[in-house]
PDB file of N, CA and C in Angstrom:
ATOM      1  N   UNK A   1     113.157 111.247 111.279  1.00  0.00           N
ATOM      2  CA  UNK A   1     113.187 110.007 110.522  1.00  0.00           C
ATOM      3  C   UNK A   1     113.263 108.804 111.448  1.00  0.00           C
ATOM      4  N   UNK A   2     113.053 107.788 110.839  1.00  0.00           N
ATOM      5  CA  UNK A   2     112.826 106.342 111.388  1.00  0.00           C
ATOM      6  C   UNK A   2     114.064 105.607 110.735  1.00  0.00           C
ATOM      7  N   UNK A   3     114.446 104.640 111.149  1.00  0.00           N
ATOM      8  CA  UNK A   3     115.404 103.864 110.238  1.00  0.00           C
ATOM      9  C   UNK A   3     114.656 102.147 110.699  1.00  0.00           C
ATOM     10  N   UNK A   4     115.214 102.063 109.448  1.00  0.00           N
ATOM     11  CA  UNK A   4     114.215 100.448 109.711  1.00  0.00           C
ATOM     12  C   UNK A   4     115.302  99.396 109.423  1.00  0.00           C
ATOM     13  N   UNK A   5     115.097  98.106 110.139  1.00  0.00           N
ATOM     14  CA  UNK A   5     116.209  97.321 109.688  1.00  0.00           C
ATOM     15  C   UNK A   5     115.223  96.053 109.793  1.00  0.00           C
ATOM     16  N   UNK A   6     114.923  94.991 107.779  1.00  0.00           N
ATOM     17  CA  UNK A   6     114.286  93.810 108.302  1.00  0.00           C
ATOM     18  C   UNK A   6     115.568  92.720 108.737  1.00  0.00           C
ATOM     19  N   UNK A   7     114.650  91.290 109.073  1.00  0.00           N
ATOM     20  CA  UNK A   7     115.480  89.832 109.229  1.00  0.00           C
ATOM     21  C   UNK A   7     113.871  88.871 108.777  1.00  0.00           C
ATOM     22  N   UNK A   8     114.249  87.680 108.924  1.00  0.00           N
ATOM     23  CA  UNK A   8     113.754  86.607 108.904  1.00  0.00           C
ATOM     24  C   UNK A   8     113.341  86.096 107.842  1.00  0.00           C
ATOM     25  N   UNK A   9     114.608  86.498 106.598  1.00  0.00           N
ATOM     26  CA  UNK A   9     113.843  86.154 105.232  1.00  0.00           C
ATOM     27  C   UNK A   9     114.828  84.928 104.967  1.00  0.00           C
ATOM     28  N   UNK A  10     114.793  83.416 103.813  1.00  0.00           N
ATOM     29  CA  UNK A  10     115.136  83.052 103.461  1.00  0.00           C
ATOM     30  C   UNK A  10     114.852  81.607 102.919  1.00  0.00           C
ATOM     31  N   UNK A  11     115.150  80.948 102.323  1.00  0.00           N
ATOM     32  CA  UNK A  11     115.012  79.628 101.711  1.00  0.00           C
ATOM     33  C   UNK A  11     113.625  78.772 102.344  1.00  0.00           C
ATOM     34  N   UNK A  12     112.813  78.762 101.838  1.00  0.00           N
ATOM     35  CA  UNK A  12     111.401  78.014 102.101  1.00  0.00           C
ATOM     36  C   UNK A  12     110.480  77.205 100.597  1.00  0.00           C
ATOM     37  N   UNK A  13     110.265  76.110 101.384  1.00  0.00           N
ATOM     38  CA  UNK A  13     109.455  75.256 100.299  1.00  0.00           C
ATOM     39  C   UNK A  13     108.012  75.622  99.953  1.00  0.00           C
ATOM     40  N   UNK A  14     107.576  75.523  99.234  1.00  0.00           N
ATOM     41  CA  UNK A  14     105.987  75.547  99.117  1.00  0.00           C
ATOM     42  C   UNK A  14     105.300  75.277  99.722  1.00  0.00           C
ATOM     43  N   UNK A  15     104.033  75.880 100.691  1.00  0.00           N
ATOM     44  CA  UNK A  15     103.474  75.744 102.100  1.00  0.00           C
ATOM     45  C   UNK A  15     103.842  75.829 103.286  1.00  0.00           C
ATOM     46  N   UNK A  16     105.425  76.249 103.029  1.00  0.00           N
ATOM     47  CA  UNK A  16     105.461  76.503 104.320  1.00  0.00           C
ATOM     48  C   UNK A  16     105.267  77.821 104.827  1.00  0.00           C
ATOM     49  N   UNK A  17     106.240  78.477 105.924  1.00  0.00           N
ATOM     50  CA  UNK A  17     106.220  79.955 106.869  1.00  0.00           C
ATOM     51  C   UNK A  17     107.101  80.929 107.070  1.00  0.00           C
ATOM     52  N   UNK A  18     107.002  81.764 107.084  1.00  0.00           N
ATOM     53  CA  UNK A  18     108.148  82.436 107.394  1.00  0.00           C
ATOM     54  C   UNK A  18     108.188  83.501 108.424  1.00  0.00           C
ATOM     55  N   UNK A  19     108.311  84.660 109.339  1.00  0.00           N
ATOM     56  CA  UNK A  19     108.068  85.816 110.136  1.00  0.00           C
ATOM     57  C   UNK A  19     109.161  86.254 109.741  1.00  0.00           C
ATOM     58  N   UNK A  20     108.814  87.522 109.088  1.00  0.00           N
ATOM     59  CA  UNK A  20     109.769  88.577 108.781  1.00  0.00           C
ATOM     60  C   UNK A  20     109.552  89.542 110.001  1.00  0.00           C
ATOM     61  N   UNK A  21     110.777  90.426 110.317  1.00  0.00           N
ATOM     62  CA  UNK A  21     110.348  91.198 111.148  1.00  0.00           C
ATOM     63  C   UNK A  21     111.390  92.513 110.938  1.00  0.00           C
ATOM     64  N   UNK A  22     110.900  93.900 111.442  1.00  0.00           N
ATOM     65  CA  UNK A  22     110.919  95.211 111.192  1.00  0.00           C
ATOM     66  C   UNK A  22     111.042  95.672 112.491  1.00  0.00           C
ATOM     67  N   UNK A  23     112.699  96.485 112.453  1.00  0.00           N
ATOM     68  CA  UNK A  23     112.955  96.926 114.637  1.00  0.00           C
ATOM     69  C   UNK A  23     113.110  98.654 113.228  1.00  0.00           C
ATOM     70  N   UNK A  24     112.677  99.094 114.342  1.00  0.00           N
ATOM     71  CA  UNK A  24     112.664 100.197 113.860  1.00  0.00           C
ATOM     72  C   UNK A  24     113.009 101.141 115.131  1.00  0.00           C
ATOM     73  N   UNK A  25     113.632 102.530 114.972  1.00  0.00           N
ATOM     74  CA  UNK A  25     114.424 103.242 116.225  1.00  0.00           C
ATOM     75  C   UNK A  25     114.539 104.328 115.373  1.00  0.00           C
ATOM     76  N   UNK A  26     115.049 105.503 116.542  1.00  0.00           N
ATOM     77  CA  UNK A  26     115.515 106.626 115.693  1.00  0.00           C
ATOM     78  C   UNK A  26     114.236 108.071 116.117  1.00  0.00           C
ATOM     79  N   UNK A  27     112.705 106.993 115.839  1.00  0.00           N
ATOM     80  CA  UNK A  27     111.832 108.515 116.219  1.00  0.00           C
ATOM     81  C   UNK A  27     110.695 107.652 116.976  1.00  0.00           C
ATOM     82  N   UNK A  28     109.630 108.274 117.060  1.00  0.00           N
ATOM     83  CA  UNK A  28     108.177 107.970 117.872  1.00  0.00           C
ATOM     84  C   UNK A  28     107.719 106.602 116.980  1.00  0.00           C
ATOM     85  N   UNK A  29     107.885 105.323 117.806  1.00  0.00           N
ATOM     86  CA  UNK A  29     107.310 104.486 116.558  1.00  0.00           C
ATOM     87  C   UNK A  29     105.873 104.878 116.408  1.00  0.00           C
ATOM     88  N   UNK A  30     105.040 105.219 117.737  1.00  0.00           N
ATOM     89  CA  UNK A  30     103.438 105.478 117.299  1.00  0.00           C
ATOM     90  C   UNK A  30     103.033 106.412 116.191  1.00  0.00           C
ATOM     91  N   UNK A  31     104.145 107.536 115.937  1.00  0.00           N
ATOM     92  CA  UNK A  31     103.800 108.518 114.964  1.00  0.00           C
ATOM     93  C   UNK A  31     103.982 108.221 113.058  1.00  0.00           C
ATOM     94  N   UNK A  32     103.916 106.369 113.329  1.00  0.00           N
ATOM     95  CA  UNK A  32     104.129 105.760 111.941  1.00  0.00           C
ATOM     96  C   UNK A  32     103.124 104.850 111.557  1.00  0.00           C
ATOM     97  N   UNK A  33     102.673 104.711 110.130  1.00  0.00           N
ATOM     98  CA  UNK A  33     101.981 103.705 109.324  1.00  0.00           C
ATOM     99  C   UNK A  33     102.882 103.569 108.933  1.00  0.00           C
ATOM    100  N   UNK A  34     102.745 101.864 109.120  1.00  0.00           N
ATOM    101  CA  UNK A  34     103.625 100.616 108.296  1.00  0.00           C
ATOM    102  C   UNK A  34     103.134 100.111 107.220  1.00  0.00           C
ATOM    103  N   UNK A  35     104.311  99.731 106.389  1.00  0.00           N
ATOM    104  CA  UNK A  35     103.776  98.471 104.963  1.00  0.00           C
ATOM    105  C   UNK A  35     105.106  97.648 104.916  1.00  0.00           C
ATOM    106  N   UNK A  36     104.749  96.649 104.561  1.00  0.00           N
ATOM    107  CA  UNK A  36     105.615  95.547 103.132  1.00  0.00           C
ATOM    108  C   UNK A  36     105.380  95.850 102.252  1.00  0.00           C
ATOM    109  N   UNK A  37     106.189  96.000 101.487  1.00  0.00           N
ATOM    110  CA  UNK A  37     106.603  95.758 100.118  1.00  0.00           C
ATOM    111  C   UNK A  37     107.361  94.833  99.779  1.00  0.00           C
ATOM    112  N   UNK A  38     107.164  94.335  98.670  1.00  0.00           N
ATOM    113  CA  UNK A  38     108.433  93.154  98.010  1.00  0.00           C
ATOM    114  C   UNK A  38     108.453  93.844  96.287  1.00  0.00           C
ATOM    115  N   UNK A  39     109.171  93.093  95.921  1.00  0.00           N
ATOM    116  CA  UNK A  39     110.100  93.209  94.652  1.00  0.00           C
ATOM    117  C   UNK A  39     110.520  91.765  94.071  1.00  0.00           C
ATOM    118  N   UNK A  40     110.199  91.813  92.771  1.00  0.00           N
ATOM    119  CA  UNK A  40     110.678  90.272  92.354  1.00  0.00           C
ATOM    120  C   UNK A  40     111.514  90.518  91.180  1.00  0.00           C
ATOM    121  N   UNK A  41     112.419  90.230  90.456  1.00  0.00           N
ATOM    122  CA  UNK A  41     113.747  90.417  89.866  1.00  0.00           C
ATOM    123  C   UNK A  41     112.542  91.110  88.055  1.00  0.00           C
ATOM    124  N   UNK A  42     113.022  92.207  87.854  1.00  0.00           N
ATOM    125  CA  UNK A  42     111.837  92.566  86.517  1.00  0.00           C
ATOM    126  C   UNK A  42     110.670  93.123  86.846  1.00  0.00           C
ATOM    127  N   UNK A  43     110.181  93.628  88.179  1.00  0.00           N
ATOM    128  CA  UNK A  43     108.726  93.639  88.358  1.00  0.00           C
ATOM    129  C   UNK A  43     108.937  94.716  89.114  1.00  0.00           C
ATOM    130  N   UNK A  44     107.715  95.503  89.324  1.00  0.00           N
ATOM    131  CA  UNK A  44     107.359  96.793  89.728  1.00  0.00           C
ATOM    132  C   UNK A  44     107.308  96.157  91.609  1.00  0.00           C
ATOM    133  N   UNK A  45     108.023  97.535  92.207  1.00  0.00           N
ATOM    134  CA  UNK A  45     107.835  96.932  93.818  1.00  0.00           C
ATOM    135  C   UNK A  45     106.417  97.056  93.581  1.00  0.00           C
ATOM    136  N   UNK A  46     105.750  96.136  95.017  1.00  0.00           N
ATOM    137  CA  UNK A  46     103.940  95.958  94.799  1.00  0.00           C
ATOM    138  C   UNK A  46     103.741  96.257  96.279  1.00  0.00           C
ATOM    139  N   UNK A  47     103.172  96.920  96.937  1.00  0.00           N
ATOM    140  CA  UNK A  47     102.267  96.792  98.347  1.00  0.00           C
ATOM    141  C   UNK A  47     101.847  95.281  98.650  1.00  0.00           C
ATOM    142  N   UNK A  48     102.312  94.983  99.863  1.00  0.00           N
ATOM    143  CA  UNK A  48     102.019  93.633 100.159  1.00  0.00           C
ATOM    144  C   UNK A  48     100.622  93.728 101.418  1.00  0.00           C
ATOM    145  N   UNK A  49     100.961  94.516 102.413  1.00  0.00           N
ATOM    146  CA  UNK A  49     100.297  94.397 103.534  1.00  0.00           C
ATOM    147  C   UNK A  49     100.948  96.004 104.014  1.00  0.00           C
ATOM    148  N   UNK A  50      99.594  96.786 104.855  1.00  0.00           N
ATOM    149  CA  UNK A  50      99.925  97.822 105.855  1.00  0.00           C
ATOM    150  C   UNK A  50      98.868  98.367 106.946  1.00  0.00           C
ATOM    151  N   UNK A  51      99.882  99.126 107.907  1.00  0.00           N
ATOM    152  CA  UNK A  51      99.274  98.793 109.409  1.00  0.00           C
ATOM    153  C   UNK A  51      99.310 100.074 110.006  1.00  0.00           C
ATOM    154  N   UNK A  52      98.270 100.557 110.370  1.00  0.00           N
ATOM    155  CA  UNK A  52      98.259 102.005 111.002  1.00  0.00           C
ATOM    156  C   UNK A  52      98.678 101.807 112.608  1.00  0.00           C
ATOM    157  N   UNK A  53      98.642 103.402 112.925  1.00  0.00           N
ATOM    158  CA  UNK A  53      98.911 103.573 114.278  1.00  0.00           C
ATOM    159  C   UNK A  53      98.109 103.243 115.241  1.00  0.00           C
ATOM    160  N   UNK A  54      97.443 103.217 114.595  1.00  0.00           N
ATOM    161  CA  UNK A  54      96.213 102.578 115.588  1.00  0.00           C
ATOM    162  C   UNK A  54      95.644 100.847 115.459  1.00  0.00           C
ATOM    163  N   UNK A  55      96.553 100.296 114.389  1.00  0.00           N
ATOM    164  CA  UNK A  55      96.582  98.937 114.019  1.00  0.00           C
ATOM    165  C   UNK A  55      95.701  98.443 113.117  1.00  0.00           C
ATOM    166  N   UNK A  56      94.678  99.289 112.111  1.00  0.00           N
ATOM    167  CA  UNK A  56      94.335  98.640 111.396  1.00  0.00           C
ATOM    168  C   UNK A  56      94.804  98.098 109.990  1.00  0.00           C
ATOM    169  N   UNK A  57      94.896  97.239 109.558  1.00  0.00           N
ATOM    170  CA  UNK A  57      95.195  96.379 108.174  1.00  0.00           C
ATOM    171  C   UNK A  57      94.589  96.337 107.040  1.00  0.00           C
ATOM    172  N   UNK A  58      95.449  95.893 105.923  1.00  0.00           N
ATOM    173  CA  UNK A  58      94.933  95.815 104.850  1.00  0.00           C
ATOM    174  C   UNK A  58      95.841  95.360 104.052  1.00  0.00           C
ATOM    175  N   UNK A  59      95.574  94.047 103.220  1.00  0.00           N
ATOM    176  CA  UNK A  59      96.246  92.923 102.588  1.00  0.00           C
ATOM    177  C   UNK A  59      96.147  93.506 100.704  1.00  0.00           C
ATOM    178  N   UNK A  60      97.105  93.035 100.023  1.00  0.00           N
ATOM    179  CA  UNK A  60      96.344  93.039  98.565  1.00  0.00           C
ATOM    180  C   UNK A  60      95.957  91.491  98.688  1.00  0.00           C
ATOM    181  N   UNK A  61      95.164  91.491  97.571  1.00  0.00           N
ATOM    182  CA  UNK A  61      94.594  90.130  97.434  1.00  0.00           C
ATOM    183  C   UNK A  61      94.940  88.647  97.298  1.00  0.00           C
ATOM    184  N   UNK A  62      96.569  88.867  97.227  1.00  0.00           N
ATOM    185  CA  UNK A  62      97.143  87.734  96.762  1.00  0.00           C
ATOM    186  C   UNK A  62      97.671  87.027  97.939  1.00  0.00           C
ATOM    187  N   UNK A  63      97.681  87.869  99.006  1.00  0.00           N
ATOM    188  CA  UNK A  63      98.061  87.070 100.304  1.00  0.00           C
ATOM    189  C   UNK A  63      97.268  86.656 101.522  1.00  0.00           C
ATOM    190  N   UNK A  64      95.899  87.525 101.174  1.00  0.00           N
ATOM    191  CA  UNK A  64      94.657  87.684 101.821  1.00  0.00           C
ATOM    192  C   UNK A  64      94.597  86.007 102.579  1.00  0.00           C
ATOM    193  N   UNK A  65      94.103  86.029 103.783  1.00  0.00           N
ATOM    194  CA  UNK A  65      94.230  85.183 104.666  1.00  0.00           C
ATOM    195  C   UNK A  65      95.542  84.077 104.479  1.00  0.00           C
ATOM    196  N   UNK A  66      96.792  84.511 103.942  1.00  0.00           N
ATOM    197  CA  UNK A  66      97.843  83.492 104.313  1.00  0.00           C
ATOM    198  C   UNK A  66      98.868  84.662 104.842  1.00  0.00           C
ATOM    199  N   UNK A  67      98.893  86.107 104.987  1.00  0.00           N
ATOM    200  CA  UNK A  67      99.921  86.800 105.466  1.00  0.00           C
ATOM    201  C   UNK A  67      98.911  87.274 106.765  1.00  0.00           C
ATOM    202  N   UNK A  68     100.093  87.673 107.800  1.00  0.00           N
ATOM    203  CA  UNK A  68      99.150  88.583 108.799  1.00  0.00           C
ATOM    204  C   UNK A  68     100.219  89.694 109.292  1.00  0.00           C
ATOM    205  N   UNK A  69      99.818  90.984 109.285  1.00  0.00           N
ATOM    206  CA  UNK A  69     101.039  91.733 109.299  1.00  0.00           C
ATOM    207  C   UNK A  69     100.444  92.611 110.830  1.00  0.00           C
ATOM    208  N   UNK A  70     101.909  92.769 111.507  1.00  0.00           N
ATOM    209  CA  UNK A  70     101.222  92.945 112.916  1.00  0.00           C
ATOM    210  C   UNK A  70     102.292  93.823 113.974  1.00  0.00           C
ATOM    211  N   UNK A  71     102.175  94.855 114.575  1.00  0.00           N
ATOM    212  CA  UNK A  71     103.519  95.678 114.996  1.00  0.00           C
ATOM    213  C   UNK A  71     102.726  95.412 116.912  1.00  0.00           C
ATOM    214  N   UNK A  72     104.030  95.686 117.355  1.00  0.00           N
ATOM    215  CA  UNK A  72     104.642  95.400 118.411  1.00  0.00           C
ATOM    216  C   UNK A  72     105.185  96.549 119.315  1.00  0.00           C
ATOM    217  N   UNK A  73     104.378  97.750 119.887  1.00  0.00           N
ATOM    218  CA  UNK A  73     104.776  99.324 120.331  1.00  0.00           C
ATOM    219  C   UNK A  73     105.880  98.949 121.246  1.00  0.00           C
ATOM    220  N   UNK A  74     105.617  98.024 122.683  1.00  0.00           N
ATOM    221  CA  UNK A  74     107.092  97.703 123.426  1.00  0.00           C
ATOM    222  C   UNK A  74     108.271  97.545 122.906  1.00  0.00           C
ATOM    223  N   UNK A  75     108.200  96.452 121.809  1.00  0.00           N
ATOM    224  CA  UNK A  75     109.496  96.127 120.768  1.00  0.00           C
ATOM    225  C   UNK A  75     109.790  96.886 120.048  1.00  0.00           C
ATOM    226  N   UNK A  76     108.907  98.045 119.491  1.00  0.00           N
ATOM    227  CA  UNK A  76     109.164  98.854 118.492  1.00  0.00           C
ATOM    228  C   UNK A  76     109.816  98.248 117.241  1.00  0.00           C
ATOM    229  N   UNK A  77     108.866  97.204 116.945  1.00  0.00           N
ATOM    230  CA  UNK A  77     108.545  96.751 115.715  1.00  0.00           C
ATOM    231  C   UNK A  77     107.634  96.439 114.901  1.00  0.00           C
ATOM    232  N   UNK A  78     107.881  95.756 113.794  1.00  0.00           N
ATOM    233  CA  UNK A  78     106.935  95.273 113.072  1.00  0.00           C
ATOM    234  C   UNK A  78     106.546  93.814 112.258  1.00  0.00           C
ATOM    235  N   UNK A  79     105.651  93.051 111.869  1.00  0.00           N
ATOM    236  CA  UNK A  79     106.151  92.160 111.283  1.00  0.00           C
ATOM    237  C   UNK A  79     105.336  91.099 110.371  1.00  0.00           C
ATOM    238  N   UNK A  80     105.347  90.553 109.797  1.00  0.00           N
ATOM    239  CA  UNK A  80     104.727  89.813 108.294  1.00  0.00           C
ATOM    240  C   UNK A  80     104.880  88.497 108.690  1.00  0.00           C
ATOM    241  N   UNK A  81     103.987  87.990 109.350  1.00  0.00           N
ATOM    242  CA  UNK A  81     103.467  86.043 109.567  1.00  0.00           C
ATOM    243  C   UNK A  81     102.838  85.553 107.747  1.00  0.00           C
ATOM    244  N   UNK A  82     104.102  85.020 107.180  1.00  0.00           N
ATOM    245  CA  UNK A  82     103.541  84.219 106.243  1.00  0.00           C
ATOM    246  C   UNK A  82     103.233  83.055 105.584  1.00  0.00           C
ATOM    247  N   UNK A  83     102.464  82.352 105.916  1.00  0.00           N
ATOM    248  CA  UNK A  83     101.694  80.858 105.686  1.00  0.00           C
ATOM    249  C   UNK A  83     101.944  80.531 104.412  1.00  0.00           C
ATOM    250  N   UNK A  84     101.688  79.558 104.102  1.00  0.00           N
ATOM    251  CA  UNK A  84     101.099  78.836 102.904  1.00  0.00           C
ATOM    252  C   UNK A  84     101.678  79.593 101.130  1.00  0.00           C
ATOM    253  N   UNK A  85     103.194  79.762 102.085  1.00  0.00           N
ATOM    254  CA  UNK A  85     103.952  80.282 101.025  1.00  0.00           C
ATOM    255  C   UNK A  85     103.801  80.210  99.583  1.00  0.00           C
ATOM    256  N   UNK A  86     103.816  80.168  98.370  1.00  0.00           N
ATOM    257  CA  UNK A  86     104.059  79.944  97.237  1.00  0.00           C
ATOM    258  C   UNK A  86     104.813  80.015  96.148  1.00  0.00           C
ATOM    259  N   UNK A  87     105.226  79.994  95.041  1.00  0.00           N
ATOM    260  CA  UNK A  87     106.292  80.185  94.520  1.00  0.00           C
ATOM    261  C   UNK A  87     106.366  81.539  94.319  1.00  0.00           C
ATOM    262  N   UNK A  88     104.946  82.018  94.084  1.00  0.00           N
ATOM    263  CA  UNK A  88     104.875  83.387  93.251  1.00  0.00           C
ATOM    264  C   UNK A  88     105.275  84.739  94.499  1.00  0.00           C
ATOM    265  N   UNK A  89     105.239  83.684  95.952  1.00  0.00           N
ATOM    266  CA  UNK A  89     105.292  84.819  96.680  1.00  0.00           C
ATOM    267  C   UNK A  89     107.520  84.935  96.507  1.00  0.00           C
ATOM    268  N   UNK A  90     108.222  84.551  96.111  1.00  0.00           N
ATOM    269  CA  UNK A  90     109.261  85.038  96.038  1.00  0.00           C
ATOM    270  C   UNK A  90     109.745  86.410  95.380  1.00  0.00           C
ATOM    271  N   UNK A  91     110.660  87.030  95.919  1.00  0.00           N
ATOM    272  CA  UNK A  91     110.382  88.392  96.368  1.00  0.00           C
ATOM    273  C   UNK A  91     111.688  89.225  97.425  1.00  0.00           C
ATOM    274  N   UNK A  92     112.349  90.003  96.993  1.00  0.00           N
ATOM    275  CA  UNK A  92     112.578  90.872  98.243  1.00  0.00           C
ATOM    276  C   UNK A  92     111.913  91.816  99.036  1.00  0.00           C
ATOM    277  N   UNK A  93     111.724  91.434 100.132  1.00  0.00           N
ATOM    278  CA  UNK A  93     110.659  92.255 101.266  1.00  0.00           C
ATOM    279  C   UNK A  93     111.279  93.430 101.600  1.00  0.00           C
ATOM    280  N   UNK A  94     110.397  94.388 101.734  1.00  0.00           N
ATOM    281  CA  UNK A  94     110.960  95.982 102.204  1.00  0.00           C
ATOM    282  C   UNK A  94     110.059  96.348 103.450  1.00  0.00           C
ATOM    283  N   UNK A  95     110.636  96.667 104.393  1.00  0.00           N
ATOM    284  CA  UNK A  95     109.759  97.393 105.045  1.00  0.00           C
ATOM    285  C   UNK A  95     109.416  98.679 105.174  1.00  0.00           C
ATOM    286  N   UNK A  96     108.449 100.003 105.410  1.00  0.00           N
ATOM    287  CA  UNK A  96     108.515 100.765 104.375  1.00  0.00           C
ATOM    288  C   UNK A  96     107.446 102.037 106.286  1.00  0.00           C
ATOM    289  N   UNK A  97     108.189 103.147 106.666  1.00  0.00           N
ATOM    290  CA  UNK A  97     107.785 103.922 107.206  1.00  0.00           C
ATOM    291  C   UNK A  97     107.158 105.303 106.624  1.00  0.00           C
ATOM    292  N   UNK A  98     105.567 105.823 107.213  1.00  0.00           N
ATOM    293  CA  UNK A  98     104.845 106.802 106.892  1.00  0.00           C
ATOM    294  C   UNK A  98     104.889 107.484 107.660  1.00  0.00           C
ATOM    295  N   UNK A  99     105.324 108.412 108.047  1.00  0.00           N
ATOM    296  CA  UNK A  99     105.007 109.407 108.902  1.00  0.00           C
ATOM    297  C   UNK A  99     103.322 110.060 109.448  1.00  0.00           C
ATOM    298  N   UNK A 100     102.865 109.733 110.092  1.00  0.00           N
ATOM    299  CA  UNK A 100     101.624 110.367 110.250  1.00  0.00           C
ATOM    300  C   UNK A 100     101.244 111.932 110.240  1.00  0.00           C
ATOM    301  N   UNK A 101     102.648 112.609 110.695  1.00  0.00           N
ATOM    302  CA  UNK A 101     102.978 114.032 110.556  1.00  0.00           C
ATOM    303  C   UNK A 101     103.746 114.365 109.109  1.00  0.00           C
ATOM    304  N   UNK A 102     103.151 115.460 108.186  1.00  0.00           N
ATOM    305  CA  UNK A 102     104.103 115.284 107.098  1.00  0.00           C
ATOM    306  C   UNK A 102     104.328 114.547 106.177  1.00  0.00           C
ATOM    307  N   UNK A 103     104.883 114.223 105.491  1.00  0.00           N
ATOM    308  CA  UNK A 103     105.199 113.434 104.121  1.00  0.00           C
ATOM    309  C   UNK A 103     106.639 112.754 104.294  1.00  0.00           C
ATOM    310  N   UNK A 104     106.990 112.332 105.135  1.00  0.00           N
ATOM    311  CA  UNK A 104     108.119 111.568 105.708  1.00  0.00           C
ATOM    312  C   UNK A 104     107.812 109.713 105.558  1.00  0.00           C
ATOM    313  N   UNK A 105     109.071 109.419 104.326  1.00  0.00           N
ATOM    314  CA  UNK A 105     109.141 108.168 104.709  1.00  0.00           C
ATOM    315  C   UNK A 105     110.560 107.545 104.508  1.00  0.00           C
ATOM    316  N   UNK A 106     110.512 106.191 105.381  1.00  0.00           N
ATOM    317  CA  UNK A 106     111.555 105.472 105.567  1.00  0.00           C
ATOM    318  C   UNK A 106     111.604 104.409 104.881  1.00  0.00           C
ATOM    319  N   UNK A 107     112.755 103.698 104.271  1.00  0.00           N
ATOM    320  CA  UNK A 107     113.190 102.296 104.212  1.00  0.00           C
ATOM    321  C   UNK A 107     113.525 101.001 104.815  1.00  0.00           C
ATOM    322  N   UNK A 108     113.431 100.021 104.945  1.00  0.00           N
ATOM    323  CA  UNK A 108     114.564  99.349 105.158  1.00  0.00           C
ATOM    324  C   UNK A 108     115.510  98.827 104.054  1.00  0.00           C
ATOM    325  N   UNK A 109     116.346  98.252 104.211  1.00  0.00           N
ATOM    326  CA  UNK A 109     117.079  97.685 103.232  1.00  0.00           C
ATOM    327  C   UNK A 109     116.548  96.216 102.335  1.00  0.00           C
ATOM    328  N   UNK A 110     115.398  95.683 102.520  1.00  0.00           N
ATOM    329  CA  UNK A 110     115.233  94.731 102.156  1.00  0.00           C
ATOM    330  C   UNK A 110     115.227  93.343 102.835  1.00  0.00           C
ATOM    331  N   UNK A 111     115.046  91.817 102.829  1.00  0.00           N
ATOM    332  CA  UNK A 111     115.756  90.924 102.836  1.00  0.00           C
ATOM    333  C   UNK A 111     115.091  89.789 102.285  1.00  0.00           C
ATOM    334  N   UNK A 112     115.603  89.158 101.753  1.00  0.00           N
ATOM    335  CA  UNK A 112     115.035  87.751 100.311  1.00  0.00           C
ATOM    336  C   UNK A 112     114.549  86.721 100.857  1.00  0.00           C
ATOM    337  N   UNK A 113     113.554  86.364 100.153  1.00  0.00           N
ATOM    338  CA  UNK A 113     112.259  85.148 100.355  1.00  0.00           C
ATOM    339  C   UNK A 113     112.557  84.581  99.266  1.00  0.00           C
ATOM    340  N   UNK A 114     112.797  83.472  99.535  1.00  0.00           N
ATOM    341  CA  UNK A 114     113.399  82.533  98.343  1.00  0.00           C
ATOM    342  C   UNK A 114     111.786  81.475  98.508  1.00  0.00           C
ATOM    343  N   UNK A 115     110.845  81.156  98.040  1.00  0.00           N
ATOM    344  CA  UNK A 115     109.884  79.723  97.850  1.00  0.00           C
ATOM    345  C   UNK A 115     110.254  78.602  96.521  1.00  0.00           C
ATOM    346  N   UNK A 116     110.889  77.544  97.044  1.00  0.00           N
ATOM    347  CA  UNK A 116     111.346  76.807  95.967  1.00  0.00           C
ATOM    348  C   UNK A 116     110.968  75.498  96.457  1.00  0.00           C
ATOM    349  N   UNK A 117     111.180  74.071  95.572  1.00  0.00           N
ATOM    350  CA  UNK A 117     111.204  73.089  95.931  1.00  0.00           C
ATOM    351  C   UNK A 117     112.168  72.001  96.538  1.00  0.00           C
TER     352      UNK A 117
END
C-alpha cells in the first residue's frame, strides 16, 4: 500500500489558483496511477483529473484547460494546478492511488476548496 497525505486547499475567490499537492510514501511511487477526486456536500464523489506512470492525463470536461494535474517521481508526489477557479469548482479534493499491479487502492484524507466571493 501507498498512503497519501493532500495540502494546499483553502479559501479562494473566483478566478483565482490554487496547487494542491499529494506526498505519497510507504511503496514504489512508479508502480501507481494517480487521480483527484472531489466531493461537494450532497453529490456523488466525481473524477476530476488522472495521471499514469508513465504521465499521461486526462481531465473531465469541466476543468479542461483550467486544471493541470502533474506528479513529481524525486518528490514522490503529486499535484492539481488550478486556474480560473469557480464557484462550482468547490469541493473536497481526494487524492486517490491505483496500483498498476493488482487491484490495490489508496486514499488520502481529503482537503477543502472553498471558491467564494
Amino acid at each position: 500500500q501507498v498512503q497519501l497525505v493532500e495540502s494546499g486547499g483553502g479559501l479562494v475567490q473566483p478566478g483565482g489558483s490554487l496547487r494542491l499537492s499529494c506526498a505519497a510514501s510507504g511503496s514504489i511511487f512508479s508502480m501507481y496511477n494517480f487521480a483527484w477526486y472531489r466531493q461537494a456536500p450532497g453529490k456523488q464523489r466525481e473524477l476530476v483529473a488522472t495521471i499514469t506512470n508513465l504521465a499521461d492525463t486526462t481531465y473531465t470536461d469541466s476543468v479542461k484547460g483550467r486544471f493541470t494535474i502533474s506528479r513529481d517521481h524525486a518528490k514522490r508526489m503529486v499535484f492539481l494546478q488550478m486556474n480560473s477557479l469557480k464557484f462550482e469548482d468547490t469541493a473536497v479534493y481526494y487524492c486517490n492511488a491505483d496500483s498498476i499491479v493488482g487491484s490495490v487502492t489508496s486514499w488520502g484524507q481529503g482537503t477543502q476548496v472553498t471558491v467564494s466571493s
